[in-house]
N, C-alpha and C. Protein backbone atom coordinates (compact mmCIF):
# COMPACT_ATOMS: atom_id res chain seq x y z
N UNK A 1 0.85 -1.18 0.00
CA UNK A 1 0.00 0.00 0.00
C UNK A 1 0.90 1.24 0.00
N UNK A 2 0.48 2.30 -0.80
CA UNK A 2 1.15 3.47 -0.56
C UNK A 2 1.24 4.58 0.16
N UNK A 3 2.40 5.10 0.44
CA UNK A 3 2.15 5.39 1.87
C UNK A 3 1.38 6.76 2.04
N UNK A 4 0.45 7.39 2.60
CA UNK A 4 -0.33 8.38 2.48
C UNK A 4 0.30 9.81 2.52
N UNK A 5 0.52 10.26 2.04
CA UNK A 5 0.70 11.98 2.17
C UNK A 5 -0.35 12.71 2.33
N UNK A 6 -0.33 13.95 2.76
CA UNK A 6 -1.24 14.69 3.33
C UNK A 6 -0.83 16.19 2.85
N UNK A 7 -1.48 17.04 2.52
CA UNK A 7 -1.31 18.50 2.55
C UNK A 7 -1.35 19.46 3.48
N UNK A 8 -1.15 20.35 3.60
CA UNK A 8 -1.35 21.50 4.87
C UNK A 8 -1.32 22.64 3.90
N UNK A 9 -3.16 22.79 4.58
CA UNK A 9 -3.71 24.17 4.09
C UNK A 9 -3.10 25.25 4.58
N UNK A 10 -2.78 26.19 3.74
CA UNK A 10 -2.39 27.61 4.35
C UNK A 10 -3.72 28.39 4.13
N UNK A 11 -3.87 28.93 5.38
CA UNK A 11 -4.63 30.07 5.93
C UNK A 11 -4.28 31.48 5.61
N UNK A 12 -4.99 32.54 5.31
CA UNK A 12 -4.67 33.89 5.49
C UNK A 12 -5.29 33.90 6.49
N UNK A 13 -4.40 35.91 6.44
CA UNK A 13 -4.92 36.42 7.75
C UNK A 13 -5.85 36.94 7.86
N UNK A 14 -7.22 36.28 7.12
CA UNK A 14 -8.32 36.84 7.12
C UNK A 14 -9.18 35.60 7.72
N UNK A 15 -8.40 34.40 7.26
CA UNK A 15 -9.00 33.04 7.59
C UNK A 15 -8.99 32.50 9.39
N UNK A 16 -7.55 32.94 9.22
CA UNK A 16 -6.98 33.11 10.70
C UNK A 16 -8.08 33.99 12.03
N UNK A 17 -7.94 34.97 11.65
CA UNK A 17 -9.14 36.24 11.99
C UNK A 17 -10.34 35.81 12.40
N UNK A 18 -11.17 35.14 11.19
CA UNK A 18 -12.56 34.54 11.65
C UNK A 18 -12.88 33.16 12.28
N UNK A 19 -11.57 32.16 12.03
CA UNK A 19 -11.77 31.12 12.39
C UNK A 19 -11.04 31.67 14.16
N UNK A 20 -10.54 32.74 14.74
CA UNK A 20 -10.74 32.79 16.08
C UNK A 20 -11.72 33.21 16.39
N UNK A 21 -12.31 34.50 15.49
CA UNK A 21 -13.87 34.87 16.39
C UNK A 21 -15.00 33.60 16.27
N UNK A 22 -14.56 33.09 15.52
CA UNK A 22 -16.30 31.65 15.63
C UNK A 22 -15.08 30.76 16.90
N UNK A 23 -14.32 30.69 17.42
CA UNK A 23 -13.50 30.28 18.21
C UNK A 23 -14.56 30.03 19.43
N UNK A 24 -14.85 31.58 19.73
CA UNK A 24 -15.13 32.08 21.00
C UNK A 24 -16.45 31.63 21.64
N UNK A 25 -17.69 31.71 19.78
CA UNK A 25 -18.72 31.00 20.32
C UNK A 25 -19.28 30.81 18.09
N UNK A 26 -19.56 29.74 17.98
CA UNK A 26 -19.86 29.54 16.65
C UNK A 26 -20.88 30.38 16.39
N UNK A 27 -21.78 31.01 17.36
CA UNK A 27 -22.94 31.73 17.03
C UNK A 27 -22.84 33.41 16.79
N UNK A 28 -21.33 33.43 17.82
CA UNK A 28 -21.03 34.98 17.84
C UNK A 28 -21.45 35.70 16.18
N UNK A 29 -21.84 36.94 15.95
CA UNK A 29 -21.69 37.35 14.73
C UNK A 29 -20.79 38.37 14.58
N UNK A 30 -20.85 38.85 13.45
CA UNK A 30 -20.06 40.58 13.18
C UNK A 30 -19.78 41.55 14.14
N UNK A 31 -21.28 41.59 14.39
CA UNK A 31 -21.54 43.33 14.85
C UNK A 31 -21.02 43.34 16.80
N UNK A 32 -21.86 41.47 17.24
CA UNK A 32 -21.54 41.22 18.39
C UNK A 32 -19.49 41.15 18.74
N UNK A 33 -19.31 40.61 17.71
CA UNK A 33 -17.36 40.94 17.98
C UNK A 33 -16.97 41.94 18.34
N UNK A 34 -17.46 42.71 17.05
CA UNK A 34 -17.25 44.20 16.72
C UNK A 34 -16.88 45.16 18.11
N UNK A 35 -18.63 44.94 18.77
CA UNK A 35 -18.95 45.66 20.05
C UNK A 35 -18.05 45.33 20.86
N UNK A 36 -17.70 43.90 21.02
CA UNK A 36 -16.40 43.50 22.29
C UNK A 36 -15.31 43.81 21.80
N UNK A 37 -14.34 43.87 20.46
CA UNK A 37 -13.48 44.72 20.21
C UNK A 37 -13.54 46.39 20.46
N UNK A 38 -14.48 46.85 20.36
CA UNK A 38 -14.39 48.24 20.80
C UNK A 38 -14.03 48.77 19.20
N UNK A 39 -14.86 47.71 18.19
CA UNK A 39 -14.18 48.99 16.92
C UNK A 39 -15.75 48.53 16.04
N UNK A 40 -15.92 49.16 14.79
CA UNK A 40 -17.62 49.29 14.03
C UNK A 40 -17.05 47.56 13.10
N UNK A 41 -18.32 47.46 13.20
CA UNK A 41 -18.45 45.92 12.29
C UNK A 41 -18.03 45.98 11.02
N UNK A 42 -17.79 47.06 10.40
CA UNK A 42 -17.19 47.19 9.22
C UNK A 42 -15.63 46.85 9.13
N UNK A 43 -14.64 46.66 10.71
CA UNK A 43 -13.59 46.76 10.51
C UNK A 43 -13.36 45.35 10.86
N UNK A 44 -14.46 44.46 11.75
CA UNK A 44 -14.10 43.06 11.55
C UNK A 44 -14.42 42.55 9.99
N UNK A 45 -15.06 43.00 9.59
CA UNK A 45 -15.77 42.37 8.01
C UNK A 45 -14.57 42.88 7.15
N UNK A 46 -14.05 43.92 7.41
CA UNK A 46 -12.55 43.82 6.14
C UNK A 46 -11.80 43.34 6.51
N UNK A 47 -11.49 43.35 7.84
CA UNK A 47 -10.10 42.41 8.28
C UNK A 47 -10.67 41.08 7.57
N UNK A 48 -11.51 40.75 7.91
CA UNK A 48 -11.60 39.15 7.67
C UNK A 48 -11.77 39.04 6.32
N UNK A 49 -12.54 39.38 5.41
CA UNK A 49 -12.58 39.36 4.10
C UNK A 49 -11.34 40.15 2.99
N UNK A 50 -10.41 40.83 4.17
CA UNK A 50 -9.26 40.97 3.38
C UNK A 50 -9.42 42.53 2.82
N UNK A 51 -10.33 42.93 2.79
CA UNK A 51 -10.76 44.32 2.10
C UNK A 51 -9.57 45.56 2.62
N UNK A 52 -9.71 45.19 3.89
CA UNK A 52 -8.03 45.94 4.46
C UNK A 52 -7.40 44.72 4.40
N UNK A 53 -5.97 45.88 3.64
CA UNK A 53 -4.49 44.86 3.48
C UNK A 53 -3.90 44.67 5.25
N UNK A 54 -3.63 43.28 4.95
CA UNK A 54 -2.71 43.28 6.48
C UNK A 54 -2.00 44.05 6.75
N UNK A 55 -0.99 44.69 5.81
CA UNK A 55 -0.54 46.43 5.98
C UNK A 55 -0.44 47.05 6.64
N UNK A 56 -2.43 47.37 6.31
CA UNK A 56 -2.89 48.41 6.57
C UNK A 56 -3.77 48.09 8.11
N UNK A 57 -3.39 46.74 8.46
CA UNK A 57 -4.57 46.74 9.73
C UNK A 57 -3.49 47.17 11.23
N UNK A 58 -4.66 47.39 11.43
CA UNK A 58 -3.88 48.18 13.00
C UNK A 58 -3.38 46.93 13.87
N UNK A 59 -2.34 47.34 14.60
CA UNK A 59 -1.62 46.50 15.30
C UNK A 59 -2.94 46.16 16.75
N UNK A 60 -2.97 47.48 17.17
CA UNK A 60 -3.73 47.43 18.23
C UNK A 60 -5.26 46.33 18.35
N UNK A 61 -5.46 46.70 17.13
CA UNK A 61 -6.98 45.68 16.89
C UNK A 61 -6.75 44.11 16.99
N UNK A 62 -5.79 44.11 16.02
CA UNK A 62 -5.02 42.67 16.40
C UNK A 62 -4.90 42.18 17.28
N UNK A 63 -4.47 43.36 18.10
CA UNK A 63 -3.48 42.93 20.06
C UNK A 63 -4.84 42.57 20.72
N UNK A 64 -6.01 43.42 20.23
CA UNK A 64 -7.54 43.20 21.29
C UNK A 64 -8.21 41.76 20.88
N UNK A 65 -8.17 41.37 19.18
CA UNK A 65 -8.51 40.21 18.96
C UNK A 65 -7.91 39.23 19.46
N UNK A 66 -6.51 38.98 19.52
CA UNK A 66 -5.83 38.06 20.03
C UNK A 66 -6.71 37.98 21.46
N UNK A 67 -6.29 38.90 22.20
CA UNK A 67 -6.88 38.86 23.91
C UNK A 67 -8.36 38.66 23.48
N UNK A 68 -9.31 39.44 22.99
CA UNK A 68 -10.64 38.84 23.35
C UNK A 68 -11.03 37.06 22.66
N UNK A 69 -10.13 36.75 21.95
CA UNK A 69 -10.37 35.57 21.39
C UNK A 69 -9.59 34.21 22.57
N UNK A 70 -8.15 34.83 22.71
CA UNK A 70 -7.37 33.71 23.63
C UNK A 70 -6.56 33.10 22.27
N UNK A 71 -6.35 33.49 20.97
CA UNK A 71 -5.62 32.87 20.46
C UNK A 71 -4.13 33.53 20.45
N UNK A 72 -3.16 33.55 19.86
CA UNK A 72 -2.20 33.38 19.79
C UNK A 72 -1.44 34.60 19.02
N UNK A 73 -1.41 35.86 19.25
CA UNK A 73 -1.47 37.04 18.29
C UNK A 73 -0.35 36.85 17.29
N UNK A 74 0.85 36.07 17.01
CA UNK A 74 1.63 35.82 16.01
C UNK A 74 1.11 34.88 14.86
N UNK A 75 0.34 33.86 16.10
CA UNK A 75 0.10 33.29 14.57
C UNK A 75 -1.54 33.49 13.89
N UNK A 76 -2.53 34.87 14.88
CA UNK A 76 -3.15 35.92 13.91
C UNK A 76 -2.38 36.47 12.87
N UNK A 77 -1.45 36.94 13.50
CA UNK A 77 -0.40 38.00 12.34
C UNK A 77 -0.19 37.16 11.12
N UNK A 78 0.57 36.15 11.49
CA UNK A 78 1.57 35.69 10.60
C UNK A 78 1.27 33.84 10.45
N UNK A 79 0.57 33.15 11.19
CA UNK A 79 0.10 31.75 11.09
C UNK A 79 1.44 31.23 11.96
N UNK A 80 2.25 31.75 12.69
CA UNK A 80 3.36 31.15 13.93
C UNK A 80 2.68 30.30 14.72
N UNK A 81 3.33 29.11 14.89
CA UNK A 81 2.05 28.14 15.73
C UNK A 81 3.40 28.80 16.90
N UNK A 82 3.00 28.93 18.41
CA UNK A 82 3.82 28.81 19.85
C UNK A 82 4.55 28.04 19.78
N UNK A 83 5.85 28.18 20.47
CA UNK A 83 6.83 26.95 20.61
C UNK A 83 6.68 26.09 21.74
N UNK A 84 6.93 24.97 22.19
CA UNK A 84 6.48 23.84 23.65
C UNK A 84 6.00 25.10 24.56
N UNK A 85 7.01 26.66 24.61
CA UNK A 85 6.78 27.06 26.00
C UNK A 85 5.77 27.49 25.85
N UNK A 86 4.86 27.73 25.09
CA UNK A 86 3.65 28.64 24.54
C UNK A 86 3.45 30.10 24.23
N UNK A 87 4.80 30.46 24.13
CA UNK A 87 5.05 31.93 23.51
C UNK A 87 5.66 31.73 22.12
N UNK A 88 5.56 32.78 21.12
CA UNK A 88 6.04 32.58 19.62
C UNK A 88 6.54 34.19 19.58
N UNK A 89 7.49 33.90 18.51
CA UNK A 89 8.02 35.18 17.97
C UNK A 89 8.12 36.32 18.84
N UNK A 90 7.68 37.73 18.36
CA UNK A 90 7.54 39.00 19.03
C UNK A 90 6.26 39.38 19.72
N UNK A 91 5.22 38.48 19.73
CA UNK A 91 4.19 38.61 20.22
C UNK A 91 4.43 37.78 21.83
N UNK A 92 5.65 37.07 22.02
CA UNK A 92 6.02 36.77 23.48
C UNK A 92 5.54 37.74 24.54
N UNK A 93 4.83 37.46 25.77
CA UNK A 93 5.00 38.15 26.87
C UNK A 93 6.62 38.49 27.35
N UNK A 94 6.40 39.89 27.71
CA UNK A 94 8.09 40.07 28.35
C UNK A 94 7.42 40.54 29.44
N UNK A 95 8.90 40.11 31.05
CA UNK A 95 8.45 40.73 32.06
C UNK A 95 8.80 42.48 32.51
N UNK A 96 7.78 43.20 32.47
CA UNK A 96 7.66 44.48 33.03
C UNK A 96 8.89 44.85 33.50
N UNK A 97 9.55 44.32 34.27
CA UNK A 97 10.93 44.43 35.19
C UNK A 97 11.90 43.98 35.24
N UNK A 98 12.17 43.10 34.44
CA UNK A 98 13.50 42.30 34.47
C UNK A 98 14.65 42.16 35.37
N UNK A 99 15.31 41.47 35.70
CA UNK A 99 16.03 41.83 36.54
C UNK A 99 17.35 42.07 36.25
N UNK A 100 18.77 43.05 36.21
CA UNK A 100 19.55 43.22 35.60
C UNK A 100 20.48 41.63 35.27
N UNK A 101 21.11 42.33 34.34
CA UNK A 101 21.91 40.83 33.88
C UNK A 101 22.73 40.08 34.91
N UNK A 102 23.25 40.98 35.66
CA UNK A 102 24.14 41.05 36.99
C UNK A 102 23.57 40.34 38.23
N UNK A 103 22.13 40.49 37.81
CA UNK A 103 21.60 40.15 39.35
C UNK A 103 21.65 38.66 39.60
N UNK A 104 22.13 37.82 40.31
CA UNK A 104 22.06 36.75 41.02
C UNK A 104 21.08 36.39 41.80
């Protein structure tokens, strides 16, 4: 028998986008996102349908989708799956305070 191969769909970041807001609740719609992002239903409906270029989409909206969704804001951005520790790329949490390099 031969041995099976498989493909891996690539997603945009429009695909990415809506498949977190139906994430949250399959019933959620547009306008209801919209309202919990804090931005008009017109700006989830271009993000997701692409109408705004990734470009052109605001970082910030991103940063609120990620948090109101719980997914993963790099790989919204960019399709980055987390590494074992569960942070990816530049969208990592850093700590507020660090402690100098020096400190023991």
């Amino acid at each position: 028998m031969p041995a099976l191969t498989g493909r891996i769909p690539t997603f945009t970041i429009g695909d990415r986008l809506r498949k977190a807001r139906l994430s949250v609740d399959d019933d959620l719609d547009v306008r209801q996102f919209a309202e919990m992002l804090g931005v008009d239903r017109n700006t989830v409906t271009n993000y997701e349908l692409e109408k705004t270029r990734p470009s052109k989409m605001k970082p910030l909206v991103l940063r609120q989708w990620a948090l109101v969704t719980g997914v993963d804001f790099d790989w919204l951005l960019n399709g980055e799956a987390p590494d074992e520790s569960g942070a990816s790329g530049q969208g990592r949490l850093r700590e507020s305070n660090p402690r100098p390099f020096h400190y023991e």
